[in-house]
N, C-alpha and C. Protein backbone atom coordinates (compact mmCIF):
# COMPACT_ATOMS: atom_id res chain seq x y z
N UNK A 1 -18.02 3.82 11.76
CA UNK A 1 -16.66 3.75 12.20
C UNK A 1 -16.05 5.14 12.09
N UNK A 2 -15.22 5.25 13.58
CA UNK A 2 -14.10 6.75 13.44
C UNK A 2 -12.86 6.16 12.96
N UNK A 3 -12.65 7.65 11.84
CA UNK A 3 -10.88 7.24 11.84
C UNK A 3 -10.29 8.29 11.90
N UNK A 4 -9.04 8.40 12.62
CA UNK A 4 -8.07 9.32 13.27
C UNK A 4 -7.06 9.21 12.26
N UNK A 5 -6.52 9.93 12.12
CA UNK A 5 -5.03 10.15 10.95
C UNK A 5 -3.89 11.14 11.80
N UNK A 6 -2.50 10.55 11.58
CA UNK A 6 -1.66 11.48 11.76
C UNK A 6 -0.69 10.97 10.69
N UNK A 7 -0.30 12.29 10.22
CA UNK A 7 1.09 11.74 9.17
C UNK A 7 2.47 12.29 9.02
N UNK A 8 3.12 11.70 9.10
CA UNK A 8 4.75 11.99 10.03
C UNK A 8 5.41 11.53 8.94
N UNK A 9 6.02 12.77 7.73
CA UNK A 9 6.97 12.52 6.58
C UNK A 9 5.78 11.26 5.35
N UNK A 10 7.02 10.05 5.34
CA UNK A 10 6.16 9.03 4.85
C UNK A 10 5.65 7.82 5.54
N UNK A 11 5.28 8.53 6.99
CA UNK A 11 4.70 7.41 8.12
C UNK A 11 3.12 8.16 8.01
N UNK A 12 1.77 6.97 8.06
CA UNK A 12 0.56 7.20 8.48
C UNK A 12 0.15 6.50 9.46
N UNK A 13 -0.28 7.35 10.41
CA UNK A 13 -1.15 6.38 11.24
C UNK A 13 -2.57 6.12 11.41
N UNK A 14 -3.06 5.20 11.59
CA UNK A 14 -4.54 5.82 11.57
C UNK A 14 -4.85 4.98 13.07
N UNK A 15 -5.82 5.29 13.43
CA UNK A 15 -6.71 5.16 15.08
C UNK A 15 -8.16 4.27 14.36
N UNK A 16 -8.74 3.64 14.44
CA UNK A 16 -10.25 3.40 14.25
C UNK A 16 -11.03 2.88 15.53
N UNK A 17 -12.18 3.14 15.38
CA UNK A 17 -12.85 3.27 16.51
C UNK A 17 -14.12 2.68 16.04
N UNK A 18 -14.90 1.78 16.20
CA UNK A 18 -16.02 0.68 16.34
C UNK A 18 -15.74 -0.14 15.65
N UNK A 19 -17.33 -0.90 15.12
CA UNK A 19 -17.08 -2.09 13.68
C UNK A 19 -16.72 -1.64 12.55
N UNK A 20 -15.05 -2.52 11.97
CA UNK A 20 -15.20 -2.29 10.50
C UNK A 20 -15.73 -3.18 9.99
N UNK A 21 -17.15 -2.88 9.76
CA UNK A 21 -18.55 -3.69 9.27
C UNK A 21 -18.34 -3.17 7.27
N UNK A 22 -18.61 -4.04 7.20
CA UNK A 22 -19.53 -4.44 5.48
C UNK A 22 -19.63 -2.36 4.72
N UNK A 23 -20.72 -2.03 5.96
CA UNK A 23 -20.74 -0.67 5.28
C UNK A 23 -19.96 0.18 5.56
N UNK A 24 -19.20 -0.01 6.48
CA UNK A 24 -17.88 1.19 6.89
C UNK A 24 -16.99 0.77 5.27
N UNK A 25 -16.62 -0.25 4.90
CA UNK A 25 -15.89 -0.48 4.35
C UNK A 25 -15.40 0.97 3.24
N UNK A 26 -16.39 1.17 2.44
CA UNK A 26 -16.61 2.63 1.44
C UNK A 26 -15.70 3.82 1.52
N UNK A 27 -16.49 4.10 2.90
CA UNK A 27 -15.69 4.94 3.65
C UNK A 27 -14.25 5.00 3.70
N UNK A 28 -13.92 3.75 4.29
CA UNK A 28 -12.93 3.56 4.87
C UNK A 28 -11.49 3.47 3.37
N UNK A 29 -11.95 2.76 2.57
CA UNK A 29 -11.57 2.80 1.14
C UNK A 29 -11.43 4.30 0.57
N UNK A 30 -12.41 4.86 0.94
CA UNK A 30 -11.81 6.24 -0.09
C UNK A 30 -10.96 7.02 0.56
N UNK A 31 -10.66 6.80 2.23
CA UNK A 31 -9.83 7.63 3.15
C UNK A 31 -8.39 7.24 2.69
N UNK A 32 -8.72 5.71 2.65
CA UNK A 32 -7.29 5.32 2.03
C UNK A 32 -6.87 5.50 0.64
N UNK A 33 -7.23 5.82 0.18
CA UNK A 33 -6.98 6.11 -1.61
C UNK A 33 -6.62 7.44 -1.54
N UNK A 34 -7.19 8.18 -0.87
CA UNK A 34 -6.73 9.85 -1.02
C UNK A 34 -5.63 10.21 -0.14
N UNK A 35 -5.08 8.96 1.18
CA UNK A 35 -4.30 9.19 1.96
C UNK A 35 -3.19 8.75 1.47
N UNK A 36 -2.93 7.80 1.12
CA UNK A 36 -1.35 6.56 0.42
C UNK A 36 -0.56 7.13 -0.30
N UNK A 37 -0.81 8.21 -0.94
CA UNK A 37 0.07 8.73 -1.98
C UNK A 37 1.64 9.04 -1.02
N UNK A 38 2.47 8.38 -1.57
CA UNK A 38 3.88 8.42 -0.90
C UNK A 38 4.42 7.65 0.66
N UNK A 39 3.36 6.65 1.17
CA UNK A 39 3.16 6.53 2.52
C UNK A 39 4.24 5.18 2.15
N UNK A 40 5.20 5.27 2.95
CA UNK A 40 5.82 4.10 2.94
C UNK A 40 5.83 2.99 4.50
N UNK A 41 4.45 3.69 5.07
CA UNK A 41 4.87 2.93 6.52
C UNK A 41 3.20 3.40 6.99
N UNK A 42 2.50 2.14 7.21
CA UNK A 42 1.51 2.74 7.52
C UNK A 42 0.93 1.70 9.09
N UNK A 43 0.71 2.53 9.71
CA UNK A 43 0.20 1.61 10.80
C UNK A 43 -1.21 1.90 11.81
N UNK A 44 -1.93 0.93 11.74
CA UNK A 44 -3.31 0.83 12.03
C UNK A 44 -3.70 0.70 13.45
N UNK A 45 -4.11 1.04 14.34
CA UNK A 45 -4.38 1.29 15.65
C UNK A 45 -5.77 0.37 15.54
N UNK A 46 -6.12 -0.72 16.35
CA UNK A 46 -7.03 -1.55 16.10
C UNK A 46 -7.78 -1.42 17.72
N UNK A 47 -7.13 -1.25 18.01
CA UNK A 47 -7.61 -0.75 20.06
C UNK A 47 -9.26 -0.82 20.11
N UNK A 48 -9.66 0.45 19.03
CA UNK A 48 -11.23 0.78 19.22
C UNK A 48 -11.70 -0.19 18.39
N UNK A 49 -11.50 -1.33 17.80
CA UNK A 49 -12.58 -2.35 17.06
C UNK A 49 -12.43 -3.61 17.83
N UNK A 50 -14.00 -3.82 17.84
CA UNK A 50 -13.97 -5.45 18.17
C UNK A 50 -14.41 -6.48 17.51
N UNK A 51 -15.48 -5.83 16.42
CA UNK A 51 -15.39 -6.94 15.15
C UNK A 51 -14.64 -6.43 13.68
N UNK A 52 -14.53 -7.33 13.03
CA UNK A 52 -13.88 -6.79 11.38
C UNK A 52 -14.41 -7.74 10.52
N UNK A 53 -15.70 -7.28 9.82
CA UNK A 53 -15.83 -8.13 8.71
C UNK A 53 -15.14 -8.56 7.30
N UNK A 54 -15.52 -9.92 6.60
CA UNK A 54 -14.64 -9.99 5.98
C UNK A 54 -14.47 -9.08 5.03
N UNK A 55 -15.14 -7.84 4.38
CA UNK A 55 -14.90 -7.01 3.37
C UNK A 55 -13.88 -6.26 4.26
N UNK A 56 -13.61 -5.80 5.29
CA UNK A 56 -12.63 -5.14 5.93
C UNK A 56 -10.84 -5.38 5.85
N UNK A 57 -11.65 -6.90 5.77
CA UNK A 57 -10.56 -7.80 6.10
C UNK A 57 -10.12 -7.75 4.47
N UNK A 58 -10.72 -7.69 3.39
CA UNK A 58 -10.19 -7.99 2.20
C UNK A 58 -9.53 -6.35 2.12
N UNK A 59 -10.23 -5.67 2.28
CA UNK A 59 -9.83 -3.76 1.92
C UNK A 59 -8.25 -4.27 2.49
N UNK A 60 -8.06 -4.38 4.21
CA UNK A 60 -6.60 -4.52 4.79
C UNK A 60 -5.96 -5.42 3.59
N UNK A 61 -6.24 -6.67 3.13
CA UNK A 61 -5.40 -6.95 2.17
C UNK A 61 -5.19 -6.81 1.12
N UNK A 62 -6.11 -5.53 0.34
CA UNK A 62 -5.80 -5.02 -0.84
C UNK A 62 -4.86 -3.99 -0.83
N UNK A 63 -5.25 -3.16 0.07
CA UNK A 63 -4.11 -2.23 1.02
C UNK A 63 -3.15 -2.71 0.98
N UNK A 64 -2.56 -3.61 2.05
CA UNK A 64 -1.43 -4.09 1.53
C UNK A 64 -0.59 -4.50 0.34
N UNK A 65 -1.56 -4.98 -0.86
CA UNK A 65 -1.18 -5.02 -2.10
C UNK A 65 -0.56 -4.03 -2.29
N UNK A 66 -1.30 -2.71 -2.49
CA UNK A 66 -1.27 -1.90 -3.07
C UNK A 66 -0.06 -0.81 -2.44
N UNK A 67 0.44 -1.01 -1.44
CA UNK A 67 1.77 -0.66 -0.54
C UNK A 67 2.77 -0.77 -0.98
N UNK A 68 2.65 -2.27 -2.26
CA UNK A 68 3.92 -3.11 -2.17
C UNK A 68 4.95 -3.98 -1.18
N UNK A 69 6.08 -2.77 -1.44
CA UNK A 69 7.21 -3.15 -0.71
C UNK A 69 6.86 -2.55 0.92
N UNK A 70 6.03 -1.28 0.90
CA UNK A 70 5.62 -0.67 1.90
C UNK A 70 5.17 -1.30 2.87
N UNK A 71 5.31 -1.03 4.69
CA UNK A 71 5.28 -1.62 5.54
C UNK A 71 3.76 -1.67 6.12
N UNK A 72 2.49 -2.15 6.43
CA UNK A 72 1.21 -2.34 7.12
C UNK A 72 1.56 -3.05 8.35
N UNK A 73 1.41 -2.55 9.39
CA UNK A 73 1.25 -3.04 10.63
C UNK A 73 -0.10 -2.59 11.06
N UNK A 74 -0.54 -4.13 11.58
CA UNK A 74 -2.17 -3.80 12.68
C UNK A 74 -1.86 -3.57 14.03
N UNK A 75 -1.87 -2.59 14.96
CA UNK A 75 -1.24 -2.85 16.34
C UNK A 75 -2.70 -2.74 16.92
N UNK A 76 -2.37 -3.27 18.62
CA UNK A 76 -3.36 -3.09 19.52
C UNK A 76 -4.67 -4.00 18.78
N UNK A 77 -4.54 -5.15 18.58
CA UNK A 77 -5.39 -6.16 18.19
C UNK A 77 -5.89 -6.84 19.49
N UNK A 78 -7.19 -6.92 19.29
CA UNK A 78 -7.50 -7.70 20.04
C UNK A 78 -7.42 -9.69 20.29
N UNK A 79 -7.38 -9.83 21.63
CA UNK A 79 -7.07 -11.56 21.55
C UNK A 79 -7.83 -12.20 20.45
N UNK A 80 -9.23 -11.73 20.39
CA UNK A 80 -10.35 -12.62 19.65
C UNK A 80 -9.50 -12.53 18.27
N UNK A 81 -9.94 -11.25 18.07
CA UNK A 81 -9.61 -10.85 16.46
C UNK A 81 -8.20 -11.10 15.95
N UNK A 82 -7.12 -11.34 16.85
CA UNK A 82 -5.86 -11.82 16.53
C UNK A 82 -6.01 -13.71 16.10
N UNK A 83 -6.80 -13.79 16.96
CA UNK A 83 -6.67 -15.61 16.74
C UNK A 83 -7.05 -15.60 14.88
N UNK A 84 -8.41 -15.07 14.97
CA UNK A 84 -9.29 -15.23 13.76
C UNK A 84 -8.22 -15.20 12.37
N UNK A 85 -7.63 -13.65 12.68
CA UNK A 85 -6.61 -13.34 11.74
C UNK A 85 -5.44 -14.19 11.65
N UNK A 86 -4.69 -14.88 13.06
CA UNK A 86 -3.86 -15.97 12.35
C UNK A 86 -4.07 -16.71 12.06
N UNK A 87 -5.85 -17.82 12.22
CA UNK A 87 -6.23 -18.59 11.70
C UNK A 87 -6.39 -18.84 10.51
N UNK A 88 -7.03 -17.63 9.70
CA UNK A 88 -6.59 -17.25 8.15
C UNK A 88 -5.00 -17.19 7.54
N UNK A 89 -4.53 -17.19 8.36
CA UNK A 89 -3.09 -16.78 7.48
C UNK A 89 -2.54 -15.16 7.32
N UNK A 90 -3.42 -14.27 8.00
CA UNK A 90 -2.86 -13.14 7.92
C UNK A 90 -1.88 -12.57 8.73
N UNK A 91 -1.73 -13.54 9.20
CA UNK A 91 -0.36 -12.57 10.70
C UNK A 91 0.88 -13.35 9.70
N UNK A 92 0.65 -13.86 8.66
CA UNK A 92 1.86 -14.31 7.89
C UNK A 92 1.99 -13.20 6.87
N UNK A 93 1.36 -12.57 6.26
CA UNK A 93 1.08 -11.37 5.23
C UNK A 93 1.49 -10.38 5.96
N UNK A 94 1.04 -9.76 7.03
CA UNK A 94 1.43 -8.73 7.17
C UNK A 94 1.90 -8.41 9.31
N UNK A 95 2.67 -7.66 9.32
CA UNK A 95 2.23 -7.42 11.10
C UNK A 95 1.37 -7.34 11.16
N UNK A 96 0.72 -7.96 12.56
CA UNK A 96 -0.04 -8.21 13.38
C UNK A 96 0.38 -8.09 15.19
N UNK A 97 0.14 -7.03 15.44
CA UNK A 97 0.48 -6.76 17.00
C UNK A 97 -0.80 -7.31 17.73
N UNK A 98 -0.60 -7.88 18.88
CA UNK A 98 -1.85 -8.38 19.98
C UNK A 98 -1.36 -7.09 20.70
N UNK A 99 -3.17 -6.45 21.29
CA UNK A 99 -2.53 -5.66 22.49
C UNK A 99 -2.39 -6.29 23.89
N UNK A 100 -1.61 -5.49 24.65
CA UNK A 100 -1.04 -5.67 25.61
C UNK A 100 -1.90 -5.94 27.13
């Protein structure tokens, strides 16, 4: 998996690009641990993925834990992967954008 970053004050964005599979997860975890410091608004560009396993899926909701009060939005979700995610209950936890 690619990930793109831009950071605007205490806004992050990030871009990802293939599967966030099982072993991206690592990765993807330490980008976010060294990135969060002060981020009060973070929003995820989902465009380039078409699967998300569930360790992905737990990282996004530890993330969010770990935000707090701080805002996580997923944008540019795909139909599939939007159903899956409100089927779980996560479009109640956090935004969830379908793309367009």
């Amino acid at each position: 998996m690619e990930i793109k970053s831009r950071r605007e004050g205490e806004n992050l964005y990030l871009w990802l690009e293939g599967d966030m599979c099982a072993e991206c997860v690592p990765e993807t975890e330490a980008f976010l641990k060294n990135n969060l410091d002060g981020v009060k608004k973070l929003t995820v560009d989902f465009g380039g993925v078409d699967r998300l396993a569930n360790e992905g899926l737990m990282l996004l909701l530890s993330t969010k834990k770990k935000l707090g009060s701080s805002d996580l939005t997923m944008v540019n979700v795909k139909e599939e992967l939007y159903d899956r995610l409100e089927e779980q209950g996560v479009t109640t936890l956090m935004n969830v954008v379908k793309a367009v």
